[in-house]
N, C-alpha and C. Protein backbone atom coordinates (compact mmCIF):
# COMPACT_ATOMS: atom_id res chain seq x y z
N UNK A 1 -5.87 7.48 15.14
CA UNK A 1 -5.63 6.87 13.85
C UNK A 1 -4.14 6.90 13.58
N UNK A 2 -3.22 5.63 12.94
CA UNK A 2 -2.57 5.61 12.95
C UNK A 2 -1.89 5.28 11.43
N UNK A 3 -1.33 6.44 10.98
CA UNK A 3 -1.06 6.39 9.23
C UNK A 3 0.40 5.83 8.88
N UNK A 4 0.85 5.10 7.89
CA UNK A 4 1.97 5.17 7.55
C UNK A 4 2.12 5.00 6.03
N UNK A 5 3.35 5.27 5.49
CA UNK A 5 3.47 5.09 4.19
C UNK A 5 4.37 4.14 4.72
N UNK A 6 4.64 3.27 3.17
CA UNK A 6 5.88 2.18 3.10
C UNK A 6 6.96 3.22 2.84
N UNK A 7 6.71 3.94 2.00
CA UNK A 7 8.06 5.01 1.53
C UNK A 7 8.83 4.66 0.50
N UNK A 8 9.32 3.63 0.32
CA UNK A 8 10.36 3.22 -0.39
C UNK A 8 11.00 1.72 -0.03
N UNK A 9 11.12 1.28 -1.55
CA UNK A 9 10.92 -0.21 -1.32
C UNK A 9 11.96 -0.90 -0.28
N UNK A 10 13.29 0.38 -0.48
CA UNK A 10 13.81 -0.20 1.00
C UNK A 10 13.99 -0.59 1.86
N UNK A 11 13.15 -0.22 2.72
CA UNK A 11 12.34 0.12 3.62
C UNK A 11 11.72 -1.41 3.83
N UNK A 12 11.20 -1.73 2.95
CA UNK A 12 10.26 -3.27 2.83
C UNK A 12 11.56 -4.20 3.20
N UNK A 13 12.51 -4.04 2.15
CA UNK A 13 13.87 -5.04 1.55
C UNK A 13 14.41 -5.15 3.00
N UNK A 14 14.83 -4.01 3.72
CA UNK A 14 15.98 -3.97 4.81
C UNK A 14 15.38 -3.64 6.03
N UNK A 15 14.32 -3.20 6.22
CA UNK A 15 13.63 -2.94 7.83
C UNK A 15 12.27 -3.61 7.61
N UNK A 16 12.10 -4.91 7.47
CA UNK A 16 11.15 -5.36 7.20
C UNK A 16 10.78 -6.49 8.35
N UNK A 17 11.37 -6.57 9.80
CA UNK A 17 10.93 -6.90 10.28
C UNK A 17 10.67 -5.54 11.70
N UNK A 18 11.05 -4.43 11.66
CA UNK A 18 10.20 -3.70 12.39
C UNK A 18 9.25 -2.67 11.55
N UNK A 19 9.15 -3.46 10.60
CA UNK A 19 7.80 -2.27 9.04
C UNK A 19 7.04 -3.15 9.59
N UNK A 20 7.01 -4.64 9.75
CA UNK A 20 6.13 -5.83 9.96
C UNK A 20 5.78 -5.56 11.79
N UNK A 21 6.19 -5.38 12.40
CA UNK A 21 6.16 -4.96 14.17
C UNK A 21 4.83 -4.12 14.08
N UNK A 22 5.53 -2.86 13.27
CA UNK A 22 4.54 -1.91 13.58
C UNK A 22 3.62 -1.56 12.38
N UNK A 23 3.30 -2.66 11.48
CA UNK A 23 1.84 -2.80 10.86
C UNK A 23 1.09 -2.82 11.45
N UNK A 24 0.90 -3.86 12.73
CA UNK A 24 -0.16 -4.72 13.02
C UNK A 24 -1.26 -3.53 13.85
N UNK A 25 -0.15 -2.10 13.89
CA UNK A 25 -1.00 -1.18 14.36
C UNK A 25 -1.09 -0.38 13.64
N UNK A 26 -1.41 -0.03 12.42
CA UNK A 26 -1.51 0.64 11.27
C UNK A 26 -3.12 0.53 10.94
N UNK A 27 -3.32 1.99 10.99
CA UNK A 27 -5.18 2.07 10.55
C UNK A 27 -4.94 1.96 8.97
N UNK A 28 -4.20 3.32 8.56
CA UNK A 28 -4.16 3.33 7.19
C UNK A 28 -2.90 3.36 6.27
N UNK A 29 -2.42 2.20 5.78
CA UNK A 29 -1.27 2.13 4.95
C UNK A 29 -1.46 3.16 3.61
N UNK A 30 -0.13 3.77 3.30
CA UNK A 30 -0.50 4.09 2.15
C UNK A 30 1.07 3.81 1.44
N UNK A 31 0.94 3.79 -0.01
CA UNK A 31 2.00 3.10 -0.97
C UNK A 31 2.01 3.52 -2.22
N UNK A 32 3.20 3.43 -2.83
CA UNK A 32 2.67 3.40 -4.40
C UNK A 32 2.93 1.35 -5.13
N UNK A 33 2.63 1.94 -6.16
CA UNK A 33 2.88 0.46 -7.18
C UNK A 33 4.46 -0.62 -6.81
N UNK A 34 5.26 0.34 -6.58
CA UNK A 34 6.77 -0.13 -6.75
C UNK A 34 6.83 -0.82 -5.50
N UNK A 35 6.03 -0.06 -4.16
CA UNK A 35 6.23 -0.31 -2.57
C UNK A 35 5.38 -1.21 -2.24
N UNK A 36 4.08 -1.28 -3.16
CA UNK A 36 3.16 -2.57 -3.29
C UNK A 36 3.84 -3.31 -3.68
N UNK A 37 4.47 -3.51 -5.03
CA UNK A 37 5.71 -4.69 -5.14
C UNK A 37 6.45 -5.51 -4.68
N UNK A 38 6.97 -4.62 -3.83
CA UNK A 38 8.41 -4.87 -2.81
C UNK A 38 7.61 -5.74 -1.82
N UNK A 39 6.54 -5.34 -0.97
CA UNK A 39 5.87 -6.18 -0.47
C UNK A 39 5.57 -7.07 -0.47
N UNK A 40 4.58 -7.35 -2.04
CA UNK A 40 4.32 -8.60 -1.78
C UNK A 40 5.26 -9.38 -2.61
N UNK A 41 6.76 -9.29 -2.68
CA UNK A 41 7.97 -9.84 -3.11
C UNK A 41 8.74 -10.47 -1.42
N UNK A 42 8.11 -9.81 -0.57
CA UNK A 42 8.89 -9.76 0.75
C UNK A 42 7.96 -11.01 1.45
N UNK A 43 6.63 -10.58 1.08
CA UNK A 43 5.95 -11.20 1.69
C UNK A 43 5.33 -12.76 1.07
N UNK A 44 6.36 -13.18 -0.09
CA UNK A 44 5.66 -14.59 -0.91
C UNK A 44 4.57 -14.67 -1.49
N UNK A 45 3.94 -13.63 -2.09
CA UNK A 45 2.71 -13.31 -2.89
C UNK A 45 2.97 -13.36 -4.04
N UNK A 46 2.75 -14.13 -4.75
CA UNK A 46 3.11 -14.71 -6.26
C UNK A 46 1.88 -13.49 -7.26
N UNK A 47 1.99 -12.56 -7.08
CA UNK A 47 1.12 -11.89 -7.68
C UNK A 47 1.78 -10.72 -7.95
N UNK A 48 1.58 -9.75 -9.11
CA UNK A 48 2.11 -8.94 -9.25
C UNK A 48 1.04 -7.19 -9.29
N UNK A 49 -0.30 -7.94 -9.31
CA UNK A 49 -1.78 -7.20 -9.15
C UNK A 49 -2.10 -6.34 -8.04
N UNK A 50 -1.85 -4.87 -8.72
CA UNK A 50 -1.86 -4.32 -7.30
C UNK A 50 -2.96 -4.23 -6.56
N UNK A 51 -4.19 -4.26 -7.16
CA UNK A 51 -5.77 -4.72 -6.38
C UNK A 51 -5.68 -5.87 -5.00
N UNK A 52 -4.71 -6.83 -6.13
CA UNK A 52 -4.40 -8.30 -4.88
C UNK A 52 -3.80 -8.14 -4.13
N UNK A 53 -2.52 -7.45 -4.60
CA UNK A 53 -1.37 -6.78 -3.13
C UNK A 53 -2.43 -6.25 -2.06
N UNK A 54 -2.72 -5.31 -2.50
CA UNK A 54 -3.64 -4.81 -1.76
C UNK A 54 -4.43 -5.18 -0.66
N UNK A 55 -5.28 -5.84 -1.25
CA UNK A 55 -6.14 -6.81 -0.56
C UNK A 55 -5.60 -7.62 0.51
N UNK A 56 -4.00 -8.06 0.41
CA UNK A 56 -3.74 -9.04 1.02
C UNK A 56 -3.25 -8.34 2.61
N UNK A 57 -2.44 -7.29 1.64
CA UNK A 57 -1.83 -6.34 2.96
C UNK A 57 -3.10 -5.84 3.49
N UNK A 58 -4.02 -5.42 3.50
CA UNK A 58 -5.07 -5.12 4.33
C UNK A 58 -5.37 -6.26 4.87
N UNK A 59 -5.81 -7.47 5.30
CA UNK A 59 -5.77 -8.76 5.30
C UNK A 59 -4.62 -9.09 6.87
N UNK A 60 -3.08 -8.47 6.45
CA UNK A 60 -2.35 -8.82 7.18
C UNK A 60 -2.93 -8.48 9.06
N UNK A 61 -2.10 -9.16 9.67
CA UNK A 61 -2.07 -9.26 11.27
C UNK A 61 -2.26 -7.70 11.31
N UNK A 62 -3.78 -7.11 12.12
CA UNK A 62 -3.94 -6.01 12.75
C UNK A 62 -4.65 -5.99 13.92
N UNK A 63 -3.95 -5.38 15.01
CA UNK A 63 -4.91 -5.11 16.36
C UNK A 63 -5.81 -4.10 16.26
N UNK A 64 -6.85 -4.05 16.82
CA UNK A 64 -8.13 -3.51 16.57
C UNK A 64 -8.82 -3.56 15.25
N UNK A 65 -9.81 -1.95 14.96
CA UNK A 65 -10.32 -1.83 13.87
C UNK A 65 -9.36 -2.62 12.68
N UNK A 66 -10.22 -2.77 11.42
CA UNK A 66 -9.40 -3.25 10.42
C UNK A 66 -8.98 -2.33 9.82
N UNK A 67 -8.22 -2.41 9.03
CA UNK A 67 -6.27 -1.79 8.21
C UNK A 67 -7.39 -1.15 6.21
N UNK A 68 -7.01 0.13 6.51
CA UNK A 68 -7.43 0.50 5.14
C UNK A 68 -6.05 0.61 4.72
N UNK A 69 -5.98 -0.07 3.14
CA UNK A 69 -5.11 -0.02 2.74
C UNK A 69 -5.04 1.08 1.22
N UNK A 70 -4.44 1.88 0.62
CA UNK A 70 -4.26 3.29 -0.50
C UNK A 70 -2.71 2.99 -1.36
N UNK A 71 -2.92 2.24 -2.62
CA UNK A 71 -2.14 2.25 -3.33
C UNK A 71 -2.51 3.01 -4.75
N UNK A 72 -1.14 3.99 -4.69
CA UNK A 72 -0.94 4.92 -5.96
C UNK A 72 -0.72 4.23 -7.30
N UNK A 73 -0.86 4.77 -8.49
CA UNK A 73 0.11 3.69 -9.30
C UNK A 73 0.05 5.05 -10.52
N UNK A 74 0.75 6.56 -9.80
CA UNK A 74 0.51 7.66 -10.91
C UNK A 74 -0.46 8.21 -11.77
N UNK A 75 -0.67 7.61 -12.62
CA UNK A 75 -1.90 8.15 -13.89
C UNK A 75 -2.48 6.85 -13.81
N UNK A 76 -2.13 5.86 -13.10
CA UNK A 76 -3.16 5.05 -13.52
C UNK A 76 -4.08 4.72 -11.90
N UNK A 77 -4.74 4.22 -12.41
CA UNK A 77 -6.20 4.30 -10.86
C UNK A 77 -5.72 3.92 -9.35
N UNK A 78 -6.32 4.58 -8.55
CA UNK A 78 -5.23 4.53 -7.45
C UNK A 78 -6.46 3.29 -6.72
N UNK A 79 -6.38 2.24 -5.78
CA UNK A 79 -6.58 1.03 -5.20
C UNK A 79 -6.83 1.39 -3.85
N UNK A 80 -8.02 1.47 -3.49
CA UNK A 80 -8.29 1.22 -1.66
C UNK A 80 -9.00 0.02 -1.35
N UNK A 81 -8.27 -0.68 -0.39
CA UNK A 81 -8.79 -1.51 0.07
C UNK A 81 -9.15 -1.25 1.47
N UNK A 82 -10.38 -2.49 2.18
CA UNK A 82 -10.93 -2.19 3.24
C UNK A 82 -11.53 -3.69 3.27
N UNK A 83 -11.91 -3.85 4.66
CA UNK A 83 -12.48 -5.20 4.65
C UNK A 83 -13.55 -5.67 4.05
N UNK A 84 -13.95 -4.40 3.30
CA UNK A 84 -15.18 -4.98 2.54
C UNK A 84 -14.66 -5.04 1.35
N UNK A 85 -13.54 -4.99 0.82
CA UNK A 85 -13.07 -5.46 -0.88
C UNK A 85 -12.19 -3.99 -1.18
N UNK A 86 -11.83 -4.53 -2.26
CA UNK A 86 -10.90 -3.71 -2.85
C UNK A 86 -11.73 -3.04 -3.67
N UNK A 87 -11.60 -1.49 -4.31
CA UNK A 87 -12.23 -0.43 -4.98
C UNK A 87 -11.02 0.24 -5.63
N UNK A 88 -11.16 0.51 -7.23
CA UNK A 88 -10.46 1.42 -7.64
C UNK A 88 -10.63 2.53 -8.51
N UNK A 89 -10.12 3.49 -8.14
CA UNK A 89 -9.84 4.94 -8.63
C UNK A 89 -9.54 5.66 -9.35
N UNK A 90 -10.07 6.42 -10.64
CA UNK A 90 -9.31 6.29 -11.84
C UNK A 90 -9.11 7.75 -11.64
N UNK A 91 -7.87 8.37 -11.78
CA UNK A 91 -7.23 9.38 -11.63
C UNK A 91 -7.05 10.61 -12.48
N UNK A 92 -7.77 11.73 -12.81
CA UNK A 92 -8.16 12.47 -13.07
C UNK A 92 -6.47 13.00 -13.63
N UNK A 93 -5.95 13.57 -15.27
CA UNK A 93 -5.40 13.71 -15.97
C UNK A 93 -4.91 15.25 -15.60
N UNK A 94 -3.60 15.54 -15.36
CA UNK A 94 -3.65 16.91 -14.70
C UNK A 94 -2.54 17.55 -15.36
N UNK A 95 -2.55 18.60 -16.31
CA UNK A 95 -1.55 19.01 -17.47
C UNK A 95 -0.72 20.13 -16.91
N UNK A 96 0.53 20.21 -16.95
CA UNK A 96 1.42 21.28 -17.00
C UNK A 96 2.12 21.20 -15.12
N UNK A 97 2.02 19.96 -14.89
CA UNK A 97 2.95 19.37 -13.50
C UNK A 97 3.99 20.37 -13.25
N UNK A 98 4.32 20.73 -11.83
CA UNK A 98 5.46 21.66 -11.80
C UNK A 98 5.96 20.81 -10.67
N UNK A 99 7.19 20.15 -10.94
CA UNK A 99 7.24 19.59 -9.45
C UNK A 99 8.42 20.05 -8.80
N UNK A 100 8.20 20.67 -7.35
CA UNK A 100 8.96 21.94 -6.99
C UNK A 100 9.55 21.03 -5.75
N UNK A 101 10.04 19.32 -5.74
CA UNK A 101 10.74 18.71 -4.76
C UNK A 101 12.66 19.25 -5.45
């Protein structure tokens, strides 16, 4: 199995034709809202819906099995897609965050 995050919309903007190389072997993408963005800004997707992003990037050119795709979007419901449709996640409210990056 072969995982990647986008990381950062960078990433999409400026290495976006070897992010695009080595999709096509990507089991499971994972992203947040902003890196879903950048995408489908990169990729001519007139949509700003991260369900649709979604959908589409799972969708994209993959060898073998098909591409699960896992977009974050913080407190609000997180988006998996799979070739059988997009499903979303509503994210459980979590008080007193310590974030120790």
């Amino acid at each position: 199995v072969f995982t990647m995050n986008l990381s950062a919309p960078f990433i999409i903007d400026f290495f976006n034709e070897p992010l695009k190389a080595a999709l096509q072997y990507v089991d499971i993408l994972f992203g947040n809202e902003t890196e879903a963005q950048s995408l489908a800004d990169k990729e001519g997707w007139a949509t700003k819906d991260v369900k649709e992003i979604a959908v589409k990037a799972q969708a994209m050119e993959k060898k073998g099995k098909a591409r699960m795709v896992v977009f974050t979007q913080g407190s609000t419901c997180t988006v998996v897609a799979t070739a059988d449709g997009a499903t979303t996640y509503d994210v459980e409210k979590v008080e007193n965050i310590v974030d120790t990056n």
